[in-house]
C-alpha atoms as a PDB file:
ATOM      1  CA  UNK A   1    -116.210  46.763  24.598  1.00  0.00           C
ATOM      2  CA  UNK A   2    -117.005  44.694  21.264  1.00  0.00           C
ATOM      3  CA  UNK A   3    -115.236  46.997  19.303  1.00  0.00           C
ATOM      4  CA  UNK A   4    -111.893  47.315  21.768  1.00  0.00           C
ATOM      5  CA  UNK A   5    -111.670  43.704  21.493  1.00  0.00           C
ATOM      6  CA  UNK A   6    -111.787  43.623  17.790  1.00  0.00           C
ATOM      7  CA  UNK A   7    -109.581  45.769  17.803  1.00  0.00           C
ATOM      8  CA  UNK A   8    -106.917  43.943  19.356  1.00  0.00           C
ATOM      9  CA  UNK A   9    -107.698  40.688  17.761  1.00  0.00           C
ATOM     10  CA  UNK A  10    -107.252  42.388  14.613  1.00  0.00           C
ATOM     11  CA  UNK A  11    -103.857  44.007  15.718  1.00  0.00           C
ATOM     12  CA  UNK A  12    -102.098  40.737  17.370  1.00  0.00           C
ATOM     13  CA  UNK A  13    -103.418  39.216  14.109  1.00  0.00           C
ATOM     14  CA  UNK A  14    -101.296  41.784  12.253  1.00  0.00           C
ATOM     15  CA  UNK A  15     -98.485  41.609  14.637  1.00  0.00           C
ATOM     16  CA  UNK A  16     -98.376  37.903  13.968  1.00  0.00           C
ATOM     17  CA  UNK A  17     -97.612  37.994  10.377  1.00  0.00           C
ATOM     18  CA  UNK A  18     -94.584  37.851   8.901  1.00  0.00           C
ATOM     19  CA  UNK A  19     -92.919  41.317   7.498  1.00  0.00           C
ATOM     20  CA  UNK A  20     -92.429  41.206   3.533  1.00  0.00           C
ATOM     21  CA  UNK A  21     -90.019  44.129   2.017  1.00  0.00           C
ATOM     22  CA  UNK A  22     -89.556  44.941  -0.990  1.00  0.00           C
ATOM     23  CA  UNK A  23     -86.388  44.652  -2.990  1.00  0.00           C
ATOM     24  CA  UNK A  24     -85.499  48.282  -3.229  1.00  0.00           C
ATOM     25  CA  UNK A  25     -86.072  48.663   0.328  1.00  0.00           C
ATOM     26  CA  UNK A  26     -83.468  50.157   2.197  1.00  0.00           C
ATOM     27  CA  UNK A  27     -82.951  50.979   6.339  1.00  0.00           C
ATOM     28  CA  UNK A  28     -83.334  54.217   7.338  1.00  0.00           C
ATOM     29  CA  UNK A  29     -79.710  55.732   8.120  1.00  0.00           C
ATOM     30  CA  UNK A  30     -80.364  55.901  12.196  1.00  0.00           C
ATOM     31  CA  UNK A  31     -81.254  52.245  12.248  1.00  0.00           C
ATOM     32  CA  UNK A  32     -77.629  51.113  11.049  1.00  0.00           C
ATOM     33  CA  UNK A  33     -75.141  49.913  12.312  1.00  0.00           C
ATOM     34  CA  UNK A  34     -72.102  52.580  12.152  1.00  0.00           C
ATOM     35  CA  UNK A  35     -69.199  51.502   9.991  1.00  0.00           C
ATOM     36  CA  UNK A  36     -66.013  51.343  11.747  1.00  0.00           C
ATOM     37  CA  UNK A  37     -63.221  53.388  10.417  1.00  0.00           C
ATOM     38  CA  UNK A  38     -60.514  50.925   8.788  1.00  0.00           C
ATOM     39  CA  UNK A  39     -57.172  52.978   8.596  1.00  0.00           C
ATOM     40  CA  UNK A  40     -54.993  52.759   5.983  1.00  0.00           C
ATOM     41  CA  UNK A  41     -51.695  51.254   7.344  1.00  0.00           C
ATOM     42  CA  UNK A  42     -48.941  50.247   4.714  1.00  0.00           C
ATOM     43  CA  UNK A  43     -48.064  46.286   4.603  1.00  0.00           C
ATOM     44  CA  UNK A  44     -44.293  45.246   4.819  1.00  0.00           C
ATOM     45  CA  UNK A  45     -42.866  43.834   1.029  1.00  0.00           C
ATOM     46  CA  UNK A  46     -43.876  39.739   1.369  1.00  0.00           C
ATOM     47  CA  UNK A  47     -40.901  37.693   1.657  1.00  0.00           C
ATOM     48  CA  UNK A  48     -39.630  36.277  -1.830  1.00  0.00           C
ATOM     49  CA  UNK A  49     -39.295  32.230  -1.938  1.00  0.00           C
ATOM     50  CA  UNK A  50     -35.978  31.483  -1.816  1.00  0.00           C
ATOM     51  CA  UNK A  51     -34.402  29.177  -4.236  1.00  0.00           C
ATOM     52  CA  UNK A  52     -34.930  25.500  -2.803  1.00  0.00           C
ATOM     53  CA  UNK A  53     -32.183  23.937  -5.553  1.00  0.00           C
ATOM     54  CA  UNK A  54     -29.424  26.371  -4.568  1.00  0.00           C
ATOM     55  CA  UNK A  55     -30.158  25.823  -0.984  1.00  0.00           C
ATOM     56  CA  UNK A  56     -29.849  22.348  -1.106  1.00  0.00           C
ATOM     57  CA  UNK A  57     -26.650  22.062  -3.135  1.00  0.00           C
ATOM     58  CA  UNK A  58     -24.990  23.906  -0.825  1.00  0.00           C
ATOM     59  CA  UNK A  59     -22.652  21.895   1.020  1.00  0.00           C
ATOM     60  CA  UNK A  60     -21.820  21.973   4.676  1.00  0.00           C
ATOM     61  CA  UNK A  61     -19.137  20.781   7.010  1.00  0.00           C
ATOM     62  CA  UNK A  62     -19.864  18.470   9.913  1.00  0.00           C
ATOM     63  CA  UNK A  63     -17.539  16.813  11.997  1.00  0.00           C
ATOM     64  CA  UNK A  64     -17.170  12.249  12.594  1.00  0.00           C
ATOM     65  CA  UNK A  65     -16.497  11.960  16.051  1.00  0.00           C
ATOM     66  CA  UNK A  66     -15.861   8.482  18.105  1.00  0.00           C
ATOM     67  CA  UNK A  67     -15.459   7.960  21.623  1.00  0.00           C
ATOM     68  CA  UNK A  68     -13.820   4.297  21.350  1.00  0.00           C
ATOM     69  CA  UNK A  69     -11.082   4.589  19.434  1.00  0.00           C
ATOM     70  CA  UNK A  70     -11.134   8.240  19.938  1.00  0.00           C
ATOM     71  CA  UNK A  71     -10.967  10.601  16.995  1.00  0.00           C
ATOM     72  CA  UNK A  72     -12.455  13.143  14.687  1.00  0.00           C
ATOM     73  CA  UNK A  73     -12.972  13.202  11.194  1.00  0.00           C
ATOM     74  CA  UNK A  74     -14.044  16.510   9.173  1.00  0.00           C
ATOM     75  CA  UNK A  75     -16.494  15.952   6.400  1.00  0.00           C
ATOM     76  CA  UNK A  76     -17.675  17.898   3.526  1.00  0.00           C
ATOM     77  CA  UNK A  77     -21.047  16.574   2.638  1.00  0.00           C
ATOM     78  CA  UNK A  78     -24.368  18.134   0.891  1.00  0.00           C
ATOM     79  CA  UNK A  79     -28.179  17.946   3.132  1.00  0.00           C
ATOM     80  CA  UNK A  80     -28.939  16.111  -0.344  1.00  0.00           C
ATOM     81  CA  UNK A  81     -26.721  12.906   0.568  1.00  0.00           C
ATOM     82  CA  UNK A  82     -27.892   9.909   2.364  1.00  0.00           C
ATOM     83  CA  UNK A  83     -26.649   8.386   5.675  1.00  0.00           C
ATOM     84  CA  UNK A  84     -25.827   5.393   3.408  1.00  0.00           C
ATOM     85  CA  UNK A  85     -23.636   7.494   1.585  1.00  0.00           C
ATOM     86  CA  UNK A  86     -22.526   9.553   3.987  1.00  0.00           C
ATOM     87  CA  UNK A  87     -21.293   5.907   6.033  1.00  0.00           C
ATOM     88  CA  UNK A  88     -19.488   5.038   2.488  1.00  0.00           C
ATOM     89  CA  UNK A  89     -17.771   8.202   2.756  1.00  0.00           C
ATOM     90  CA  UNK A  90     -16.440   7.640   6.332  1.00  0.00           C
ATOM     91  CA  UNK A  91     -15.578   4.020   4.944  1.00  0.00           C
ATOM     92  CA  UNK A  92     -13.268   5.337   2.192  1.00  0.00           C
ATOM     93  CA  UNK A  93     -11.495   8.211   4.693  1.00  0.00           C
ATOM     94  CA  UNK A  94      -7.890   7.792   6.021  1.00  0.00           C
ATOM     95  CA  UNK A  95      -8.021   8.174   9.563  1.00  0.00           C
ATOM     96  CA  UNK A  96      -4.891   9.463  12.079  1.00  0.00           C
ATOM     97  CA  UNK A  97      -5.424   6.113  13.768  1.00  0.00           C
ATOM     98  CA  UNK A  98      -5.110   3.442  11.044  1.00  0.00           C
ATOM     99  CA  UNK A  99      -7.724   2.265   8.603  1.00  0.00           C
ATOM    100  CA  UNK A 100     -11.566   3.322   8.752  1.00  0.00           C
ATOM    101  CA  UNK A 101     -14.251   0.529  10.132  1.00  0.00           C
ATOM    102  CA  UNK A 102     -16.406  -0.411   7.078  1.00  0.00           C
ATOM    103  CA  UNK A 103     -20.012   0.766   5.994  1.00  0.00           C
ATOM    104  CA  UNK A 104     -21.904  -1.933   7.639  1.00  0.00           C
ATOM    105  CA  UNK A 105     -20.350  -2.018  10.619  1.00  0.00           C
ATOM    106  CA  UNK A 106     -20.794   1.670  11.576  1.00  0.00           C
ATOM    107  CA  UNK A 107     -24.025   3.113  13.451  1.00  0.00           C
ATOM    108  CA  UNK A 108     -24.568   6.534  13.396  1.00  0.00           C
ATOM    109  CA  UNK A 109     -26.457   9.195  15.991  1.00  0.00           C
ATOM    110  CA  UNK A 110     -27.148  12.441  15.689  1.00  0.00           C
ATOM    111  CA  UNK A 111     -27.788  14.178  19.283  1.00  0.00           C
ATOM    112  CA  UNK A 112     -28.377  10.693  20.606  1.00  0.00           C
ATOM    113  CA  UNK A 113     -31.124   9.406  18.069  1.00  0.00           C
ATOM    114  CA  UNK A 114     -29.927   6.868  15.574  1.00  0.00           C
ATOM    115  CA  UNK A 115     -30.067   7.816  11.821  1.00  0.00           C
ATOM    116  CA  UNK A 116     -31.326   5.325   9.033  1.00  0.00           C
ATOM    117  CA  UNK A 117     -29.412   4.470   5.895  1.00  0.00           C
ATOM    118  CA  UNK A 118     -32.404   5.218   3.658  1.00  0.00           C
ATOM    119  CA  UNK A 119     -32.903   8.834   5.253  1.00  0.00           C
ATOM    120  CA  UNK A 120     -31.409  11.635   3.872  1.00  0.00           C
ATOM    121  CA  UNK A 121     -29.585  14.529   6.079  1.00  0.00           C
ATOM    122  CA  UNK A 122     -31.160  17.088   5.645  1.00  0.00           C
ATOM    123  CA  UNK A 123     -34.491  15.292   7.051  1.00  0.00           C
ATOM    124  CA  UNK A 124     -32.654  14.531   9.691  1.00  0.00           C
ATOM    125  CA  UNK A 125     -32.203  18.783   9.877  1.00  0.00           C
ATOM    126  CA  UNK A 126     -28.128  18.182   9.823  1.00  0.00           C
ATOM    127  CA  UNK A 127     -26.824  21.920   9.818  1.00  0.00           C
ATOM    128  CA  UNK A 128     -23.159  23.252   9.191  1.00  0.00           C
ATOM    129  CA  UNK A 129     -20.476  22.449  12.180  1.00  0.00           C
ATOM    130  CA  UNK A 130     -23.102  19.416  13.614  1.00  0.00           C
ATOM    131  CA  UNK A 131     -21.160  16.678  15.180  1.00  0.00           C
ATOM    132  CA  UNK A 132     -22.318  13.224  14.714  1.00  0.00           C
ATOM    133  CA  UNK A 133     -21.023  10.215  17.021  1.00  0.00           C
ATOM    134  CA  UNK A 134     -19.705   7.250  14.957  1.00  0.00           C
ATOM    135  CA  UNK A 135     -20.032   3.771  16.718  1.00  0.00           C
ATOM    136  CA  UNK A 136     -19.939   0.167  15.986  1.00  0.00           C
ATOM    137  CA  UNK A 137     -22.697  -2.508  15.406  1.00  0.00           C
ATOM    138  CA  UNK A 138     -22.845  -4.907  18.427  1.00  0.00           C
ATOM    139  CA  UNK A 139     -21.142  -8.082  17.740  1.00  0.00           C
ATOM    140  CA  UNK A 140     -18.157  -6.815  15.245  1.00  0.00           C
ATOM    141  CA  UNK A 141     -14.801  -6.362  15.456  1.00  0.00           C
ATOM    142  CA  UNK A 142     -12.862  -3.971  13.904  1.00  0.00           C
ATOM    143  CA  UNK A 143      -8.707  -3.140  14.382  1.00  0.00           C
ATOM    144  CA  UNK A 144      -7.669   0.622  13.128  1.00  0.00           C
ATOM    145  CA  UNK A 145      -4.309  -0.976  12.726  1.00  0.00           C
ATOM    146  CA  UNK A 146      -5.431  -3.525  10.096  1.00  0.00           C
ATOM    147  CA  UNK A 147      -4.095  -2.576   6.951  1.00  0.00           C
ATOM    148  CA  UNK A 148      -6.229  -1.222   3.763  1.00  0.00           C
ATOM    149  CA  UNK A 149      -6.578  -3.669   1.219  1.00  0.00           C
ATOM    150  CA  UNK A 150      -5.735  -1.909  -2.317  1.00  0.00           C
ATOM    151  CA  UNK A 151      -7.204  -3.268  -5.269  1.00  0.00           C
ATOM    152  CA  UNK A 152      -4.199  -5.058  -7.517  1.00  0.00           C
ATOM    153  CA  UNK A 153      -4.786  -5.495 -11.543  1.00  0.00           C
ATOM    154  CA  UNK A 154      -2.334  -8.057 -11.677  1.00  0.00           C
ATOM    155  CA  UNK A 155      -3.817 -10.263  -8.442  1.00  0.00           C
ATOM    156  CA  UNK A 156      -5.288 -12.752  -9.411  1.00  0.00           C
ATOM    157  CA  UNK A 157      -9.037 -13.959  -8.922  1.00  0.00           C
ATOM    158  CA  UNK A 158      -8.433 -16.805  -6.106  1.00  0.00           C
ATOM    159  CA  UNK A 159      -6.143 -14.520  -4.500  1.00  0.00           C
ATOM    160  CA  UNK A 160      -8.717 -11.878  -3.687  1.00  0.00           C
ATOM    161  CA  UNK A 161     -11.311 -14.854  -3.066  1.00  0.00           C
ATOM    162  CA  UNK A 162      -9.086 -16.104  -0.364  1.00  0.00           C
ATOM    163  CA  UNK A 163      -8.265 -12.843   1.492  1.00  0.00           C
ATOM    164  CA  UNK A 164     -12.171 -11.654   1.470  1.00  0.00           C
ATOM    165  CA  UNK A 165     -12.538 -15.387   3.601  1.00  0.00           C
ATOM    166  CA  UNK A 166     -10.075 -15.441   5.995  1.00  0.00           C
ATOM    167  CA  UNK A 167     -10.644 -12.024   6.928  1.00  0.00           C
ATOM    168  CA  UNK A 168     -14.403 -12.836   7.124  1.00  0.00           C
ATOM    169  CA  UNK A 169     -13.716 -16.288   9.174  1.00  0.00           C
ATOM    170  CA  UNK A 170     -11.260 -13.439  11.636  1.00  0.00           C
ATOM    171  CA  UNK A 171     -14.505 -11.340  11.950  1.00  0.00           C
ATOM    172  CA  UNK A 172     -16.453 -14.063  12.978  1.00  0.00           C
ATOM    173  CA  UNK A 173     -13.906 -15.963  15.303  1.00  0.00           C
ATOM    174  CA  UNK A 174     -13.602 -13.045  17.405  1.00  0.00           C
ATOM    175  CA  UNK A 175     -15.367 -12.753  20.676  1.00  0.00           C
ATOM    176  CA  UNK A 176     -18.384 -10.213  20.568  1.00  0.00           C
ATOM    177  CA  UNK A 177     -18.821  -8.428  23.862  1.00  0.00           C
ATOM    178  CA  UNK A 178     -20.886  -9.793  26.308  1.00  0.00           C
ATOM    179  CA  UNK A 179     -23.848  -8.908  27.642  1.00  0.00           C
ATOM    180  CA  UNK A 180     -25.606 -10.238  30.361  1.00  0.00           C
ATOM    181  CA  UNK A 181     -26.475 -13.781  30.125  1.00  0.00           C
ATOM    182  CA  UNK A 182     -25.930 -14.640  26.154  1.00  0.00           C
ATOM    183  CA  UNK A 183     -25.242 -18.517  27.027  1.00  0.00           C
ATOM    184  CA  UNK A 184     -27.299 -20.631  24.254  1.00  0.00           C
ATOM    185  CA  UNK A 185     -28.370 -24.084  26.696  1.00  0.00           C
ATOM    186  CA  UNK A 186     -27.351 -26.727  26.133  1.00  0.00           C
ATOM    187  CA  UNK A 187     -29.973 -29.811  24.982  1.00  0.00           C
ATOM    188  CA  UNK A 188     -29.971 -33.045  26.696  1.00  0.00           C
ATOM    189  CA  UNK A 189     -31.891 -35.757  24.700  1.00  0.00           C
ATOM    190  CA  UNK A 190     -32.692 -38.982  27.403  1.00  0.00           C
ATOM    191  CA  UNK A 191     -34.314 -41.774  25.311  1.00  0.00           C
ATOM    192  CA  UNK A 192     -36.017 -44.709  27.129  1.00  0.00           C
ATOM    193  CA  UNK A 193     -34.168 -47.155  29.189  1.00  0.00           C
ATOM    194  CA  UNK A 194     -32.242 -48.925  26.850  1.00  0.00           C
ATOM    195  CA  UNK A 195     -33.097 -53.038  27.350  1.00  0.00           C
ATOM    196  CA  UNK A 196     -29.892 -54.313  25.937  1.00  0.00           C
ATOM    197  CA  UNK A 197     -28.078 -54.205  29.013  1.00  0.00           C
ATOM    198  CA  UNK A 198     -29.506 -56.987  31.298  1.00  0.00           C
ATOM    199  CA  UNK A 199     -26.920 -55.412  34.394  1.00  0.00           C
ATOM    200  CA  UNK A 200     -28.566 -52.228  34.474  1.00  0.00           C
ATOM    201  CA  UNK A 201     -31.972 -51.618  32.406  1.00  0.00           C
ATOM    202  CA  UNK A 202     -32.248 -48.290  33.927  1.00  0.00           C
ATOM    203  CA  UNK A 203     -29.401 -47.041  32.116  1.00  0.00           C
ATOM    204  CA  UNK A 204     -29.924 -43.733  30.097  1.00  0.00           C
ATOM    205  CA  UNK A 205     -27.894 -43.151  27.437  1.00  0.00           C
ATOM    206  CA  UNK A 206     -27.925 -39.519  27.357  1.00  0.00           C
ATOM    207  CA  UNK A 207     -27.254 -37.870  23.680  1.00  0.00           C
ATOM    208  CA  UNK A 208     -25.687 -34.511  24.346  1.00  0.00           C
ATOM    209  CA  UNK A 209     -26.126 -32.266  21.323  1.00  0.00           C
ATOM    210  CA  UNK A 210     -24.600 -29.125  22.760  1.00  0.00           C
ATOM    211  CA  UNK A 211     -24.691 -25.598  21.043  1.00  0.00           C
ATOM    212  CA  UNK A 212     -22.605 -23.918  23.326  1.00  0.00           C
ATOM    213  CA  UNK A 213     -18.688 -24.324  22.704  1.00  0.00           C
ATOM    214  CA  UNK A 214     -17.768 -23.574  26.220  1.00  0.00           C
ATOM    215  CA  UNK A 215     -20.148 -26.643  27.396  1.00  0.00           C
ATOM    216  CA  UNK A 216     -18.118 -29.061  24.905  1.00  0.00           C
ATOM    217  CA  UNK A 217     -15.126 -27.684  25.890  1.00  0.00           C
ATOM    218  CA  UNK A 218     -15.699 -28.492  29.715  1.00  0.00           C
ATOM    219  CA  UNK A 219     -17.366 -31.428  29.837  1.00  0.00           C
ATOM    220  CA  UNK A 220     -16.932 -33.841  26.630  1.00  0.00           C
ATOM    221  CA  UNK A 221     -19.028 -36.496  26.079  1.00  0.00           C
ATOM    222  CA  UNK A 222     -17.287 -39.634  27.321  1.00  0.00           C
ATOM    223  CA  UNK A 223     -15.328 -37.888  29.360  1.00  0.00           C
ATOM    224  CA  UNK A 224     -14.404 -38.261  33.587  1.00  0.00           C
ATOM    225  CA  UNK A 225     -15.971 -35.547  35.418  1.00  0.00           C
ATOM    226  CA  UNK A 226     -13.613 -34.356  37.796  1.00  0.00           C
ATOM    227  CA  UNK A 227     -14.330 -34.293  41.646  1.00  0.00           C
ATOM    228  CA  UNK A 228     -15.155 -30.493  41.734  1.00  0.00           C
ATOM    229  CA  UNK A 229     -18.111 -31.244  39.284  1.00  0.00           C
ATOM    230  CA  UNK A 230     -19.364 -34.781  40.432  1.00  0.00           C
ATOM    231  CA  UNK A 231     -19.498 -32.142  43.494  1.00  0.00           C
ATOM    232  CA  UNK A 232     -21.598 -29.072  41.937  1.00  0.00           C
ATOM    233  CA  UNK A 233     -23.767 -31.461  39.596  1.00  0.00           C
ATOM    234  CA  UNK A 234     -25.510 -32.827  42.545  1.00  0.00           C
ATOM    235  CA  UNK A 235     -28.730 -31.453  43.842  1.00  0.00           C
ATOM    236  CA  UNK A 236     -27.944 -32.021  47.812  1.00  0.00           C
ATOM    237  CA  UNK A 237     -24.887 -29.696  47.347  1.00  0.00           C
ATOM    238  CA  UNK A 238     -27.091 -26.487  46.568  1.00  0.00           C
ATOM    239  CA  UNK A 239     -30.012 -27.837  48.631  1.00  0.00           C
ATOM    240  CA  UNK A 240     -27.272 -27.377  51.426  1.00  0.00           C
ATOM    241  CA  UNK A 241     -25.829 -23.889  50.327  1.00  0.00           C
ATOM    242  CA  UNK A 242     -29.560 -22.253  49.868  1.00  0.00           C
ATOM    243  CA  UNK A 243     -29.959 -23.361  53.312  1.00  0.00           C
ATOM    244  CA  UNK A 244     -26.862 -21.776  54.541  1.00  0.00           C
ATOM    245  CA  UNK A 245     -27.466 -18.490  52.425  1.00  0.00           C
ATOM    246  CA  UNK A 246     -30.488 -18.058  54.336  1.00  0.00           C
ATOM    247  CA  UNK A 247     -28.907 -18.165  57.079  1.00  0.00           C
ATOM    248  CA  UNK A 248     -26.375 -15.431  56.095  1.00  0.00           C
ATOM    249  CA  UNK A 249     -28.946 -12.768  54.730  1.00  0.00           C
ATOM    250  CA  UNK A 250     -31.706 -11.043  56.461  1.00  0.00           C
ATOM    251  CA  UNK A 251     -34.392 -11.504  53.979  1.00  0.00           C
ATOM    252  CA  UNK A 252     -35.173 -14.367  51.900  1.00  0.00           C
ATOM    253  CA  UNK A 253     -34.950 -12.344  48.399  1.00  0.00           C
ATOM    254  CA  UNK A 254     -30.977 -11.563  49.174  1.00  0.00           C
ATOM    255  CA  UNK A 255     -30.425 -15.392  50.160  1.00  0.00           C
ATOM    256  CA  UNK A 256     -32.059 -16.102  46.568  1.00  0.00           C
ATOM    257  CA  UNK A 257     -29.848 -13.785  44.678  1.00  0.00           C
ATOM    258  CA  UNK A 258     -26.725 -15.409  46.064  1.00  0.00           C
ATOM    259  CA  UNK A 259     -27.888 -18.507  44.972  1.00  0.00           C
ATOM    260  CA  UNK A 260     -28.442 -17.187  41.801  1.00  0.00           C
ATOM    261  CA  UNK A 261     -25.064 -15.621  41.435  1.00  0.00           C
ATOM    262  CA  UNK A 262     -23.601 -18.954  42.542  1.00  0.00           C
ATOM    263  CA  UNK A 263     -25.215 -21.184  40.074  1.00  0.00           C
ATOM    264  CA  UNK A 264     -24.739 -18.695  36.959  1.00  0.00           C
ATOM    265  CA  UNK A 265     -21.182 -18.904  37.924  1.00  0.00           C
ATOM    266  CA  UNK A 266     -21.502 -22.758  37.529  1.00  0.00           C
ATOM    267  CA  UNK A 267     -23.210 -23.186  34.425  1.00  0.00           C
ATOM    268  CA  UNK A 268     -19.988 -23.703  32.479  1.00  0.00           C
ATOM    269  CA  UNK A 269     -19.685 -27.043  34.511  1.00  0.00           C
ATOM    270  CA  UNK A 270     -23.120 -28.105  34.313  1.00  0.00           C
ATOM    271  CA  UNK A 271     -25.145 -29.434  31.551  1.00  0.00           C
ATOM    272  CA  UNK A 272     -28.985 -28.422  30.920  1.00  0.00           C
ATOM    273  CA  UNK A 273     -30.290 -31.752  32.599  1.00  0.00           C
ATOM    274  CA  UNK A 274     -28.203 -31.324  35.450  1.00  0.00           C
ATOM    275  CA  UNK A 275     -29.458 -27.654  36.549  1.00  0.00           C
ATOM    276  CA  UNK A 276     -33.174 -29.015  35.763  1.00  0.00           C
ATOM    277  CA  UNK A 277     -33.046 -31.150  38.354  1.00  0.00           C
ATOM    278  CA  UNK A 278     -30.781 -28.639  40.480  1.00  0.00           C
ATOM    279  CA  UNK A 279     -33.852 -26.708  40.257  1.00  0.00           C
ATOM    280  CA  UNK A 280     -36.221 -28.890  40.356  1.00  0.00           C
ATOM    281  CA  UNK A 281     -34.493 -30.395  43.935  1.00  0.00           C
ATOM    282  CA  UNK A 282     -33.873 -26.869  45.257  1.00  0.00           C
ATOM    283  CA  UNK A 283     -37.711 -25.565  44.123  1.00  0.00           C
ATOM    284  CA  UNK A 284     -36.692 -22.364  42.702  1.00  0.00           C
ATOM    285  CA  UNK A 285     -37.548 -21.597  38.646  1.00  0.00           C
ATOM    286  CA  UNK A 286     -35.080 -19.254  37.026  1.00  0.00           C
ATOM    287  CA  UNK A 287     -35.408 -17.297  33.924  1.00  0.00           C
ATOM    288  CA  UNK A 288     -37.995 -18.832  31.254  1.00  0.00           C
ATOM    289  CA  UNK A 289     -38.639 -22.004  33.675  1.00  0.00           C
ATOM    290  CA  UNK A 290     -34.819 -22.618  33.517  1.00  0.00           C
END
């Protein structure tokens, strides 16, 4: 029994240690792995890189289309030019309907995303026959039936100077469309009571510094108010008319837009101190506190 265990001391001892071969040593064949067969199967010809320059140089043919005025315009341009270029272009083409809208004035969009001026076309992936919509900035004006002003040697200097003005003082006198509520309020400064008047030291002499010409143009300082807006300008009148719009409406939040509706289509009469204190009568904020 001594030896048997010896025995198997001496063999877990063996099994135990780690196996060292030598560096010629090499697995006997039906202890590998077998080698899967690769087949020989013939590769198509790789593609050859096409020339990038010649590519790019080609040019292409897109169409300038706007929806107000309508038209078209065919263009011959290269993916290599830029949208600023491209809006030059458009600037310098004779239209059916009269004279082209100039560079800076034009936006355009390409499948309803707008492009940049610094971007160039073909990052914008612009392909032969694309069509891309031509509008106009917000807040210019622009008449097809204005005519083109050709450049004169013989005109002189002040000539030119004047023409570039007036039609730059036309551009700017025309209305913009509106949108929404673009009124700029008007502001009311109310110093202290003035003491030189010993009849009435309450008196405010209110300072109107208005920024809206539609304000100066309805009520001017020093001016009579008329009957109709002695009427709207006081408090009690639309403390009475929220009171009979809720009346009129089933829920409170349609008797509030009415009054809204009504008193944006006052504004023009009323000054910024006057629909404070509308407001502040009435206990409903507007827009920004206003």
């Amino acid at each position: 029994m001594a030896e048997q265990a010896f025995v198997q001391t001496f063999l877990n001892t063996l099994a135990s240690q780690p196996v060292r071969y030598a560096d010629d040593y090499h697995q006997p064949p039906e202890n590998s792995l077998r080698r899967v067969p690769v087949l020989p199967i013939a590769l198509p010809t790789p593609p050859t890189k096409a020339n990038a320059t010649a590519s790019s140089s080609a040019s292409i043919q897109i169409t300038i289309k706007s929806l107000k005025p309508p038209f078209t315009l065919p263009l011959t341009v290269h993916p290599t030019d830029s949208i600023k270029s491209l809006k030059d272009l458009i600037a310098q083409s004779p239209l059916p309907i009269g004279t082209p809208p100039p560079a800076d004035a034009q936006r355009l969009l390409l499948k309803g995303k707008a492009l940049a001026d610094t971007k160039l076309l073909q990052e914008y992936a612009v392909n032969d026959t694309d069509v891309i919509t031509l509008m106009l900035k917000p807040g210019v004006a622009w008449d097809p039936a204005a005519p083109v002003a050709t450049s004169d040697p013989t005109a002189s200097s002040a000539t030119t100077t004047t023409s570039s003005t007036t039609n730059s003082m036309a551009t700017l006198a025309s209305p913009a469309p509106r949108r929404g509520h673009q009124r700029i309020p008007s502001v009311v400064l109310s110093p202290s009571p003035s003491a030189d008047d010993p009849k009435n030291p309450k008196q405010e002499k209110d300072i109107l510094l208005t920024l809206d010409p539609v304000t100066a143009a309805t009520n001017p300082p020093g001016e009579t108010l008329s009957t109709y807006e002695a009427t709207v300008a006081k408090p009690e009148f639309w403390e009475g008319l929220l009171a009979y719009l809720r009346t009129q409406f089933p829920t409170p939040a349609d008797a509030l837009t009415a009054f809204e509706d009504f008193l944006r289509a006052s504004k023009g009469a009323l000054t910024a101190s006057q629909i404070a204190k509308i407001r502040d009568q009435v206990g409903i904020v507007g827009m920004a506190g206003r």
